[in-house]
N, C-alpha and C. Protein backbone atom coordinates (compact mmCIF):
# COMPACT_ATOMS: atom_id res chain seq x y z
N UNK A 1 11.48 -57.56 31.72
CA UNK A 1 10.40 -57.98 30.86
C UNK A 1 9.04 -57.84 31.56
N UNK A 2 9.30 -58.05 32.58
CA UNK A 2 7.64 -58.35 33.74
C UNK A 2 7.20 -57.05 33.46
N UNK A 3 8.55 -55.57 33.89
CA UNK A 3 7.82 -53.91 33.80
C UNK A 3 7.53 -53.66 32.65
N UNK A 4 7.78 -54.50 31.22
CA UNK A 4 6.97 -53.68 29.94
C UNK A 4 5.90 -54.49 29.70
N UNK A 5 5.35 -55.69 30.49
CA UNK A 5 4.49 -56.61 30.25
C UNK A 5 3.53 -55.79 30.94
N UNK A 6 3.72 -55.02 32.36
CA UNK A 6 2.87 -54.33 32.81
C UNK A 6 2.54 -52.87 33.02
N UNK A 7 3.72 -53.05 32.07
CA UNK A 7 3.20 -51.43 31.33
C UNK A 7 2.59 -51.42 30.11
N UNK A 8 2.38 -52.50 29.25
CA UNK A 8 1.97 -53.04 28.47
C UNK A 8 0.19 -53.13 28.70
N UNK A 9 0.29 -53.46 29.91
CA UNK A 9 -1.26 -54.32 29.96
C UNK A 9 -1.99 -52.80 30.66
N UNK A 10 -1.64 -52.20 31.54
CA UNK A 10 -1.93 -50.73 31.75
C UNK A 10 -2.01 -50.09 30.55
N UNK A 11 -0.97 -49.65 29.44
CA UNK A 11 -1.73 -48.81 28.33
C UNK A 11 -2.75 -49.14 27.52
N UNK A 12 -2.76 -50.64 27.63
CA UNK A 12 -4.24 -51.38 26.74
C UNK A 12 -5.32 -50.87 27.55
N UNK A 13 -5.63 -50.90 28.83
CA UNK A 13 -6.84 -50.54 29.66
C UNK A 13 -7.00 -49.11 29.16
N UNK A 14 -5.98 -48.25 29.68
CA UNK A 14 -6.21 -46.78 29.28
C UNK A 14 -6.40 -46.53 27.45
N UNK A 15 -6.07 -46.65 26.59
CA UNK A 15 -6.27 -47.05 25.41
C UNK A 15 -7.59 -47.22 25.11
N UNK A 16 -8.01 -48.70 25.79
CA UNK A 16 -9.50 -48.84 25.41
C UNK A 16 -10.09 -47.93 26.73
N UNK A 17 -9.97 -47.29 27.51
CA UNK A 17 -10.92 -46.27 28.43
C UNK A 17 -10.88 -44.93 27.20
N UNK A 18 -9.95 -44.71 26.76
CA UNK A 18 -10.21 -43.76 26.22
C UNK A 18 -10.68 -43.64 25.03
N UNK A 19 -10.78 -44.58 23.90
CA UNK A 19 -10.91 -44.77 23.16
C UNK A 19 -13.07 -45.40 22.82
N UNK A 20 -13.26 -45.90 24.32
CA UNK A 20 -14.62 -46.04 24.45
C UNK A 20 -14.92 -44.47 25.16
N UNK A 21 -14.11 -43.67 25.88
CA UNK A 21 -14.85 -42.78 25.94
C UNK A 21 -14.99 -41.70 24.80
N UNK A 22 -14.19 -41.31 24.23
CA UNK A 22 -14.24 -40.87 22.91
C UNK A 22 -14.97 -41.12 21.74
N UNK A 23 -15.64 -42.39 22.16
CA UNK A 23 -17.03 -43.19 21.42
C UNK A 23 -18.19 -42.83 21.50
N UNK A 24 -17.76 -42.68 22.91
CA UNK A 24 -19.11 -42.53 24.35
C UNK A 24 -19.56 -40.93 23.81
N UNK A 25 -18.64 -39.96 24.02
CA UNK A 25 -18.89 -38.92 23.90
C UNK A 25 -19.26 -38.33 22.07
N UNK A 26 -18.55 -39.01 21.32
CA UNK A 26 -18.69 -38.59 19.93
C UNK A 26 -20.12 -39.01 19.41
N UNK A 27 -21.05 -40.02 20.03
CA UNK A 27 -21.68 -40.45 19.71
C UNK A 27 -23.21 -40.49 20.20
N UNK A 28 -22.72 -39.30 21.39
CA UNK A 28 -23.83 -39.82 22.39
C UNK A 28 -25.32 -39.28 22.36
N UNK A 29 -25.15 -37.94 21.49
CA UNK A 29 -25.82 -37.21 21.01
C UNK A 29 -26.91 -37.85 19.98
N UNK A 30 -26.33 -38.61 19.17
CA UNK A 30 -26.61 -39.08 17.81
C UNK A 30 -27.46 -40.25 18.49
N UNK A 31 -27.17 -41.46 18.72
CA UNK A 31 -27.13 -42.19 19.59
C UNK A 31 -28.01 -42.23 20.70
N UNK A 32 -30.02 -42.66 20.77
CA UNK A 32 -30.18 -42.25 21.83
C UNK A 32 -31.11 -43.70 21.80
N UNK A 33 -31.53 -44.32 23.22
CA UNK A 33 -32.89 -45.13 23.02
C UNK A 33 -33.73 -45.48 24.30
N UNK A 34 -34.56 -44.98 23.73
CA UNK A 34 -35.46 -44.33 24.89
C UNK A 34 -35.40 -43.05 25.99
N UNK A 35 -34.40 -42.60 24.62
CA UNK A 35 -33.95 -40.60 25.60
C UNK A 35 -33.06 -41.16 26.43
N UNK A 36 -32.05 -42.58 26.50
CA UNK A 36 -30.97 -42.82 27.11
C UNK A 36 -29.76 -42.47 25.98
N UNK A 37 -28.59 -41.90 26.28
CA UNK A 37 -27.02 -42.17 25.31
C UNK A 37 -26.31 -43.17 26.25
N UNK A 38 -25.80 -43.80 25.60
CA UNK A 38 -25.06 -44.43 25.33
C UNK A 38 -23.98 -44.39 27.11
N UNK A 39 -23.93 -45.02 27.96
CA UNK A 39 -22.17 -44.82 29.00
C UNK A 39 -22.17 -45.91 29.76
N UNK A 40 -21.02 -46.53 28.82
CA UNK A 40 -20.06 -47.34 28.60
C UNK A 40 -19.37 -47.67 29.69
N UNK A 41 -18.62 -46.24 30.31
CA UNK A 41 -17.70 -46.05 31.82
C UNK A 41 -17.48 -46.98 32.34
N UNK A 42 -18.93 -47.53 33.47
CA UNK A 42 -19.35 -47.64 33.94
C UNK A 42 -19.26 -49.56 33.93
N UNK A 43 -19.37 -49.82 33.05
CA UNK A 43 -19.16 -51.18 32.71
C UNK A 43 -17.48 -51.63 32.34
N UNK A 44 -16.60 -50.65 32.00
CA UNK A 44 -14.81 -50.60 31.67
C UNK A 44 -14.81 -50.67 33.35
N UNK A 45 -15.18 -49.54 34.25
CA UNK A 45 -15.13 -49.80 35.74
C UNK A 45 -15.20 -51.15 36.14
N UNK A 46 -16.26 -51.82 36.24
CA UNK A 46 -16.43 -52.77 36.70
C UNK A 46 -15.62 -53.72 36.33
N UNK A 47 -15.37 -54.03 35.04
CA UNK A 47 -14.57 -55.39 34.40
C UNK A 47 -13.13 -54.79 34.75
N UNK A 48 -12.21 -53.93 35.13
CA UNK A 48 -11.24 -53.94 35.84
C UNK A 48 -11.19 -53.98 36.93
N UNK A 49 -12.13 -53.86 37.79
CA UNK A 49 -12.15 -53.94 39.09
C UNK A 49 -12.53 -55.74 39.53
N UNK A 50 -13.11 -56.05 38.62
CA UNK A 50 -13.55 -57.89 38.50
C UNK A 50 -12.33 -58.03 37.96
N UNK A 51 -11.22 -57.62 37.12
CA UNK A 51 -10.26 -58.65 36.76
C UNK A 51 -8.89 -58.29 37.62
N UNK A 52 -8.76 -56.65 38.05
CA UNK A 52 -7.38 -56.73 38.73
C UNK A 52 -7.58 -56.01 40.25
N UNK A 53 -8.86 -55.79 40.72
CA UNK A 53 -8.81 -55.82 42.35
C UNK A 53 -9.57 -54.20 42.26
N UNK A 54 -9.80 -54.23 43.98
CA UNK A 54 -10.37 -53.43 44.11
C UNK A 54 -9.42 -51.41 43.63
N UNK A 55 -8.28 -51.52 44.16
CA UNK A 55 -7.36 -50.20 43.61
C UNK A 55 -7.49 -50.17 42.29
N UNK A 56 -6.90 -50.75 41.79
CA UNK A 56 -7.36 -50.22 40.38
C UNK A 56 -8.66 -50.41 39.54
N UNK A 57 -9.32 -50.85 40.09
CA UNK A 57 -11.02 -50.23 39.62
C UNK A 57 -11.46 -49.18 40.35
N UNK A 58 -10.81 -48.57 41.40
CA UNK A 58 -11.24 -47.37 42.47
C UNK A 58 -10.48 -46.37 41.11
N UNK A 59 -8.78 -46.91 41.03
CA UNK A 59 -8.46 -45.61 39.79
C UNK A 59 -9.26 -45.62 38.93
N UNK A 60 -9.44 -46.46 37.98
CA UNK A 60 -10.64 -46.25 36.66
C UNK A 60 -11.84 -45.74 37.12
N UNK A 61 -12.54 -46.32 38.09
CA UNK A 61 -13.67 -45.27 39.01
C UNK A 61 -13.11 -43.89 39.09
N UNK A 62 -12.47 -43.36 39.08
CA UNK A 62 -11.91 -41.86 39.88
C UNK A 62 -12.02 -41.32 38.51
N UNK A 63 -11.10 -42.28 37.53
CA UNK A 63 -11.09 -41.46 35.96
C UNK A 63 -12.23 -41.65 35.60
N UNK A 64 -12.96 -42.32 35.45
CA UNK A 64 -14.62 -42.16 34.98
C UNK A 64 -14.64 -41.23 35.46
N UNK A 65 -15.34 -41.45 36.83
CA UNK A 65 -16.14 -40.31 36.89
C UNK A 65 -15.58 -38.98 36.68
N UNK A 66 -13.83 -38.84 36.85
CA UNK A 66 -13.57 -37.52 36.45
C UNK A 66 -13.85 -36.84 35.27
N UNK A 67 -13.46 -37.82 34.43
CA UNK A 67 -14.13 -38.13 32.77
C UNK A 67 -15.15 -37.73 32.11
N UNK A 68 -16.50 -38.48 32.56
CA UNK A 68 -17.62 -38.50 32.61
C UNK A 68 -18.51 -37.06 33.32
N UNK A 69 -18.00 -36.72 34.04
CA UNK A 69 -18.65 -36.11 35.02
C UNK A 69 -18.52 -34.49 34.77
N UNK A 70 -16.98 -34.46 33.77
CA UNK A 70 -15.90 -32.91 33.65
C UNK A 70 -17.24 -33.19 31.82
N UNK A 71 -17.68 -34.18 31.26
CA UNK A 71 -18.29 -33.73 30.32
C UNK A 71 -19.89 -33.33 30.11
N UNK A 72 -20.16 -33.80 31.33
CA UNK A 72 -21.82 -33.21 31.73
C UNK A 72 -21.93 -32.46 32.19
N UNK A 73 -20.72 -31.64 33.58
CA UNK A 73 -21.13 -30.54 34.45
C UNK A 73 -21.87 -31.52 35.92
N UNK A 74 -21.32 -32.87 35.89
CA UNK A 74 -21.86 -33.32 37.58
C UNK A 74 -20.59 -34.32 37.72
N UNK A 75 -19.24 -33.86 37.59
CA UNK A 75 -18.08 -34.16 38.18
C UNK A 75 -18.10 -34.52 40.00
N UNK A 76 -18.94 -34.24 40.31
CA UNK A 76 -19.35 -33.65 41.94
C UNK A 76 -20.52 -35.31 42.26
N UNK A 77 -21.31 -35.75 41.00
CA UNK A 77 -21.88 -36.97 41.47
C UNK A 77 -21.20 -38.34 40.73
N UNK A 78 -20.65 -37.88 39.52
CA UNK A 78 -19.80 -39.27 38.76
C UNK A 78 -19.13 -39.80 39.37
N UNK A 79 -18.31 -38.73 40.07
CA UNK A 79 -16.39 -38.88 40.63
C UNK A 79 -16.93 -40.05 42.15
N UNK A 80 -17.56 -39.89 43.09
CA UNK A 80 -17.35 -40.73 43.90
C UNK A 80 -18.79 -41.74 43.48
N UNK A 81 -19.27 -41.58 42.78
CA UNK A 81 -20.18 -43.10 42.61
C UNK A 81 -19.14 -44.24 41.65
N UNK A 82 -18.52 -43.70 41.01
CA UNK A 82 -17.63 -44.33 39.76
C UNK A 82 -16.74 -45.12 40.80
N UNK A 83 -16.30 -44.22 41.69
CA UNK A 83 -14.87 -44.56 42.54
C UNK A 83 -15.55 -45.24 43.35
N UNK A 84 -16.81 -45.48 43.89
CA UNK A 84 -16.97 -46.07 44.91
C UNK A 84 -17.53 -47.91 44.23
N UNK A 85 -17.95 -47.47 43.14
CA UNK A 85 -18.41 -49.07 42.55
C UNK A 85 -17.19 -49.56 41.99
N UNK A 86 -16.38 -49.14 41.67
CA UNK A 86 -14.82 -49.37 41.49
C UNK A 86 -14.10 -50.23 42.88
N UNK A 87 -14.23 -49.91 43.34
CA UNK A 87 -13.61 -50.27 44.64
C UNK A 87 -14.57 -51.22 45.05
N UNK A 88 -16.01 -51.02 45.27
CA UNK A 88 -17.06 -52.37 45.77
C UNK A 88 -16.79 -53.40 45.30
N UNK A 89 -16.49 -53.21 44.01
CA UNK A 89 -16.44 -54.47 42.43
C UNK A 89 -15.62 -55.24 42.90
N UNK A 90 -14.29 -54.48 42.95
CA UNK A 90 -12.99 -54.88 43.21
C UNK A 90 -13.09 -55.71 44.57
N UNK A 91 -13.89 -55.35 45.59
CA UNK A 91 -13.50 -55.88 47.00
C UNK A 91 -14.74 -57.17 46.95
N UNK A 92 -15.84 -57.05 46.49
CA UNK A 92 -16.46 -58.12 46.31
C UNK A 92 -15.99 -58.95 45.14
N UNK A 93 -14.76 -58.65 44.09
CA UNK A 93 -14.40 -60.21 42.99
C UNK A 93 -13.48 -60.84 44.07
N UNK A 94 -12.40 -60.12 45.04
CA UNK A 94 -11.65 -60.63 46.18
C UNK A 94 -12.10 -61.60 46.87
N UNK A 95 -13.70 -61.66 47.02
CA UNK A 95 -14.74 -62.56 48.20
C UNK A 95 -15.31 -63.77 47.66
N UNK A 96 -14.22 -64.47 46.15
CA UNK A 96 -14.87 -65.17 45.58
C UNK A 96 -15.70 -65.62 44.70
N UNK A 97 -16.22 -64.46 44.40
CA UNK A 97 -17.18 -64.54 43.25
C UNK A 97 -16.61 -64.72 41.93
N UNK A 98 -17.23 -65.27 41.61
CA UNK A 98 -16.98 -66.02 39.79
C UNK A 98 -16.82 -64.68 38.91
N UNK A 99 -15.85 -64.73 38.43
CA UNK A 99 -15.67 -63.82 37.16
C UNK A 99 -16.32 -64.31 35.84
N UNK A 100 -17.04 -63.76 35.28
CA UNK A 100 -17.58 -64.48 34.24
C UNK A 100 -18.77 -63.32 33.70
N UNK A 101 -19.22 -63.29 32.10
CA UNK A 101 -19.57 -62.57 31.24
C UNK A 101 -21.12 -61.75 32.79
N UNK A 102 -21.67 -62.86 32.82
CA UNK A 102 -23.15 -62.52 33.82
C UNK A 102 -22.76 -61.60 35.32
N UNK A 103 -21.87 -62.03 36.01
CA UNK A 103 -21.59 -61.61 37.02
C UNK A 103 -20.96 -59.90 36.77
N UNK A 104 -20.08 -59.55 35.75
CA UNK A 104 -19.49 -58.44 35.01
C UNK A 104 -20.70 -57.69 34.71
N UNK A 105 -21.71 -58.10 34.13
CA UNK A 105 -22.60 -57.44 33.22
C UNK A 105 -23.95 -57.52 34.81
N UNK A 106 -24.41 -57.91 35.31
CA UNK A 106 -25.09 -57.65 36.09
C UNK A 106 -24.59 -56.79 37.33
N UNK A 107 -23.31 -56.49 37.68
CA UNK A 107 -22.30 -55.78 38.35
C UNK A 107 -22.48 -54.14 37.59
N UNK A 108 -22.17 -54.48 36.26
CA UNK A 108 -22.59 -52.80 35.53
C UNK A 108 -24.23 -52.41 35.82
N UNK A 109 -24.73 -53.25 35.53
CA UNK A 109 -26.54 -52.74 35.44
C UNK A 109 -26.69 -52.29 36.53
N UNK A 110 -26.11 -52.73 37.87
CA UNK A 110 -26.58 -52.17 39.40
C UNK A 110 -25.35 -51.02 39.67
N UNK A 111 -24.61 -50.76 39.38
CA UNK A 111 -24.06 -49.71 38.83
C UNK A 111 -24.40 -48.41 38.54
N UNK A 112 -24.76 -48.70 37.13
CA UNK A 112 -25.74 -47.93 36.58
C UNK A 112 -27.18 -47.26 36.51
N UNK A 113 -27.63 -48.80 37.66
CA UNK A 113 -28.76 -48.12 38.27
C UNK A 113 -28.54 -47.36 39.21
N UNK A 114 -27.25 -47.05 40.04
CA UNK A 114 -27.02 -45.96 40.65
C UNK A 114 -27.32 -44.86 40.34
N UNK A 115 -26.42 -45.17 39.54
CA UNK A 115 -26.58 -43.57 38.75
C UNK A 115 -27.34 -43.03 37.98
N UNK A 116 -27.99 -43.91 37.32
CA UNK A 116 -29.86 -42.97 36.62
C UNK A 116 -30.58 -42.87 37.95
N UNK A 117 -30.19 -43.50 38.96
CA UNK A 117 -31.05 -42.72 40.02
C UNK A 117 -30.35 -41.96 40.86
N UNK A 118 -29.19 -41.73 41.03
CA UNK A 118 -28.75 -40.60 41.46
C UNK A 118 -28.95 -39.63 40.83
N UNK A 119 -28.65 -39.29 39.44
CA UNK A 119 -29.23 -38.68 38.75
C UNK A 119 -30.48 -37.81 38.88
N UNK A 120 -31.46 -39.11 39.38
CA UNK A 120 -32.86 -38.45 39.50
C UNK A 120 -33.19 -37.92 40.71
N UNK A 121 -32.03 -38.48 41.47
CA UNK A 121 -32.25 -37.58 42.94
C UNK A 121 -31.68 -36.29 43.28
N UNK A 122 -30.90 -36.38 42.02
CA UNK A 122 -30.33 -34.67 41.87
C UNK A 122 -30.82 -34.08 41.53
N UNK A 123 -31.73 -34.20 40.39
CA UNK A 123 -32.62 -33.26 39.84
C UNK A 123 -34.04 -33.47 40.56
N UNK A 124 -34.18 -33.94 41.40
CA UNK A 124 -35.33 -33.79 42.43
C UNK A 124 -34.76 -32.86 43.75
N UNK A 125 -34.14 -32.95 44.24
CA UNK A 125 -33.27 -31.75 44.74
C UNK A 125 -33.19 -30.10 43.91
N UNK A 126 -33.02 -30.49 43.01
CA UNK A 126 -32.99 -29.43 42.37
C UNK A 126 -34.06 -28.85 41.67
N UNK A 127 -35.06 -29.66 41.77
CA UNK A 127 -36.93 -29.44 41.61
C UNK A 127 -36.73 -29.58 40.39
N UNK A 128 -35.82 -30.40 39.73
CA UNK A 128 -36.36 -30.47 37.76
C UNK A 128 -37.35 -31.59 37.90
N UNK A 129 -38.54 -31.00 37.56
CA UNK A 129 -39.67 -32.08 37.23
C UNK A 129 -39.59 -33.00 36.49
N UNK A 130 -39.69 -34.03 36.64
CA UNK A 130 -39.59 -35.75 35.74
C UNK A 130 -40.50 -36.70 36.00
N UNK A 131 -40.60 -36.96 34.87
CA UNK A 131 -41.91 -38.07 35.07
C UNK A 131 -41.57 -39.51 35.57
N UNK A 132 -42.29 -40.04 36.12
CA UNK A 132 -41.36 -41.25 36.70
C UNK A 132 -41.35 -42.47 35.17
N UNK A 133 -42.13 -42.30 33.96
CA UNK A 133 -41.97 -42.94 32.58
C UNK A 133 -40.84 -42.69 32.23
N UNK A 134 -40.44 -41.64 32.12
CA UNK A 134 -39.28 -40.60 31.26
C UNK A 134 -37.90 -41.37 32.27
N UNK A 135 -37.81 -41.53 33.26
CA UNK A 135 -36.87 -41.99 34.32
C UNK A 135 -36.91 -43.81 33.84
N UNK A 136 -38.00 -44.27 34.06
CA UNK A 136 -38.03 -45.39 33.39
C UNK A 136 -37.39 -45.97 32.23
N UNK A 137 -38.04 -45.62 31.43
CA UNK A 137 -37.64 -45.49 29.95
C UNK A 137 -36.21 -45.36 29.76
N UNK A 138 -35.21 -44.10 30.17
CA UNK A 138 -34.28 -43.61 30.55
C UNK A 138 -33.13 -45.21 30.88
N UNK A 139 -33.71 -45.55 32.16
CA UNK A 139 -32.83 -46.77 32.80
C UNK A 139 -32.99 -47.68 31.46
N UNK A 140 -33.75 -48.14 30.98
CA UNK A 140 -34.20 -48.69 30.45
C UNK A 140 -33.25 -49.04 29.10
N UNK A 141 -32.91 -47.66 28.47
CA UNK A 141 -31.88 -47.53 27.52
C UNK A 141 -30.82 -47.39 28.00
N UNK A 142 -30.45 -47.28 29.26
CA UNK A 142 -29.14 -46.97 29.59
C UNK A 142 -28.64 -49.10 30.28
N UNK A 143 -29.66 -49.71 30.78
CA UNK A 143 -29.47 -51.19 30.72
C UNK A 143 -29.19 -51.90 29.69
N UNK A 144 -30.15 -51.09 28.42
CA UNK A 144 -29.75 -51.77 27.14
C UNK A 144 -28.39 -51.59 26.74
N UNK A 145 -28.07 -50.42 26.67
CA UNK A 145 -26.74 -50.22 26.18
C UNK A 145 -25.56 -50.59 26.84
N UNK A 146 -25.72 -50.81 28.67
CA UNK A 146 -25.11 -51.44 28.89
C UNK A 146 -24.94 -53.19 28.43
N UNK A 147 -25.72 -53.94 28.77
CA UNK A 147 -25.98 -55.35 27.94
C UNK A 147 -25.08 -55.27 26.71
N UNK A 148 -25.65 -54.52 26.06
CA UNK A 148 -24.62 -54.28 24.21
C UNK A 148 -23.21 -54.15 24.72
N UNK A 149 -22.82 -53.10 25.36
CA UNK A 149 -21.54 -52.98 25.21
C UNK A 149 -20.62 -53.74 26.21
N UNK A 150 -21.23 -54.92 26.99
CA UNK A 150 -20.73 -55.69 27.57
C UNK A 150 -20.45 -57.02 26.59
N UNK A 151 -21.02 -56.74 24.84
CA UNK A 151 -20.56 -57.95 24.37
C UNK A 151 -18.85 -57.87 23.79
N UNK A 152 -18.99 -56.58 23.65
CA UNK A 152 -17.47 -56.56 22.81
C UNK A 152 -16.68 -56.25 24.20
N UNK A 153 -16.69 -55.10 25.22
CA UNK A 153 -16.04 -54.66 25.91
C UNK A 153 -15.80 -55.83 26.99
N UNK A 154 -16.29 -56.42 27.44
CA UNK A 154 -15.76 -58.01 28.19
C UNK A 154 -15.20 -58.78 27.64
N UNK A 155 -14.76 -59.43 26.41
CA UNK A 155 -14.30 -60.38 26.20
C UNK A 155 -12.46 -59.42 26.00
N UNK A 156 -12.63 -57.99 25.47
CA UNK A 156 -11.40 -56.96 25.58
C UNK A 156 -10.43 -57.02 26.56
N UNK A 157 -11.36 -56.63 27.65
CA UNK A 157 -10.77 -56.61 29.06
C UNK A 157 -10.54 -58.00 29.37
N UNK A 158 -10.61 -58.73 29.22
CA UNK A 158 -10.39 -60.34 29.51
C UNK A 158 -8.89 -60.41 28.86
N UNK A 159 -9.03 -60.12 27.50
CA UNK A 159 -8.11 -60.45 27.34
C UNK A 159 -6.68 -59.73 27.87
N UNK A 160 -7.18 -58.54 28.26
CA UNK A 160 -5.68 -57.16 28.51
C UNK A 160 -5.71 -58.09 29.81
N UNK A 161 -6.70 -58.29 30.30
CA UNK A 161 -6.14 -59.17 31.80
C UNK A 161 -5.16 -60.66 31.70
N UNK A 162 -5.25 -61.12 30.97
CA UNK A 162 -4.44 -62.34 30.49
C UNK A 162 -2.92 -61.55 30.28
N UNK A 163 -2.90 -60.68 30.05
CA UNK A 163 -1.17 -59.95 29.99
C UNK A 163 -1.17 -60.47 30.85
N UNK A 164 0.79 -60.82 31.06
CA UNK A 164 1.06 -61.26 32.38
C UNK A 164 1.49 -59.76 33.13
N UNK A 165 1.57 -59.94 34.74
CA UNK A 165 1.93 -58.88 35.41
C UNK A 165 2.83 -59.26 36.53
N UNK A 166 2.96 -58.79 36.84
CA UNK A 166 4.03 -58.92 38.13
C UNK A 166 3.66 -59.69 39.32
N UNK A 167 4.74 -60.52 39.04
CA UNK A 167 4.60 -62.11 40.11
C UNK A 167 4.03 -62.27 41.21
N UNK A 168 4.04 -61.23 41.92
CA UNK A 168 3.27 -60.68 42.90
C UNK A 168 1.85 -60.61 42.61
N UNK A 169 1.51 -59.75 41.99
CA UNK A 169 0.05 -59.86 41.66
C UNK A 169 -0.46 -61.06 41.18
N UNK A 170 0.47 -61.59 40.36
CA UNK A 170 -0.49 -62.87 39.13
C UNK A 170 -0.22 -64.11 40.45
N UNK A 171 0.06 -63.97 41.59
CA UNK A 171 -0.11 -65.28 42.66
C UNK A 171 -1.61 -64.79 43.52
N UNK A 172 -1.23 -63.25 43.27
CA UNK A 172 -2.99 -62.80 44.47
C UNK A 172 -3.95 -63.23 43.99
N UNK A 173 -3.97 -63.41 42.32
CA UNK A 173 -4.66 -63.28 41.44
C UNK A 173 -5.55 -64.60 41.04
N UNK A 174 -4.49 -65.30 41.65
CA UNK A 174 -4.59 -66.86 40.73
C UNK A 174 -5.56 -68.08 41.39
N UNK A 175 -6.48 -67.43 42.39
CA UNK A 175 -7.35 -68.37 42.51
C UNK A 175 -8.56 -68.18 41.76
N UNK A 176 -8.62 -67.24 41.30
CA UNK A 176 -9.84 -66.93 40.21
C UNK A 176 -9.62 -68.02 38.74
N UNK A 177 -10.70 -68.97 38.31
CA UNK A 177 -10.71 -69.51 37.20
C UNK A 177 -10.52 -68.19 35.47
N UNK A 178 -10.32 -68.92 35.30
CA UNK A 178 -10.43 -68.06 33.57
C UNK A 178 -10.94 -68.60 32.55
């Protein structure tokens, strides 16, 4: 019972990863504010790595960014920023820190500010001229949309984390409040 409970609670994560990325991407076009779309990733990263440890938010990091990265053409900067805040997340919810809606959602925004500025340090490398407004602005919609999609997508992942899992884990697990 424990292996379909946690095979159970694994296809819900992948399910909703794919199912927000398939959102992410169908929409992203359409979907813009302040010349930001819409990615989501980035915040599914974090709230698995805050609810089941640092490895498996390093995997969902790895699939983001493989994800993410195979649909822009910068697979090469998604793949280890994704994997690496995956794994940070994960090793700093280990150190105590409160799981909870603020800590999740301020965990994505610095995140994400990675990456609109990695972003901008790639294309400054690469001499694409940008205005530092346009970069602004940019974060700007990409904070908003994170905020938004931390209202539905956190309370989700909360709950796929409440599956039970294997006795082993749910004792590593269990000094964290809920």
């Amino acid at each position: 019972m424990e292996k379909f409970l946690s095979v159970l609670k694994w296809a819900s994560y992948a399910a909703v990863f794919l199912l927000t990325f398939a959102f992410q991407s169908a929409y992203a076009g359409r979907i813009t504010l302040f010349g930001a779309a819409p990615d989501f990733l980035p915040l599914l990263v974090v709230c698995t790595a805050f609810w089941e440890g640092p490895r498996p938010g390093a995997v969902m990091g790895l699939a983001a960014g493989l994800l993410c990265g195979s649909a822009s053409n910068l697979a090469a900067l998604y793949t280890p920023l994704y994997f690496a805040a995956g794994y940070a997340v994960g090793s700093a919810s280990s150190a105590h820190i409160r799981t909870n809606f603020l800590t999740v959602t301020f965990s994505a925004l610095l995140a994400v500010t990675v990456c609109v500025f990695s972003r901008a340090a790639v294309a400054g490398l690469l001499q694409i001229r940008q205005e530092i407004s346009t970069l602004l602005a940019g974060y700007g919609g990409c904070a908003l949309f994170t905020v938004l999609g931390a209202l539905p997508l956190y309370p989700l992942c909360r709950a796929i984390h409440r599956i039970p899992d294997s006795a082993r884990r749910r004792r590593s697990r269990l000094r964290y409040p809920l």
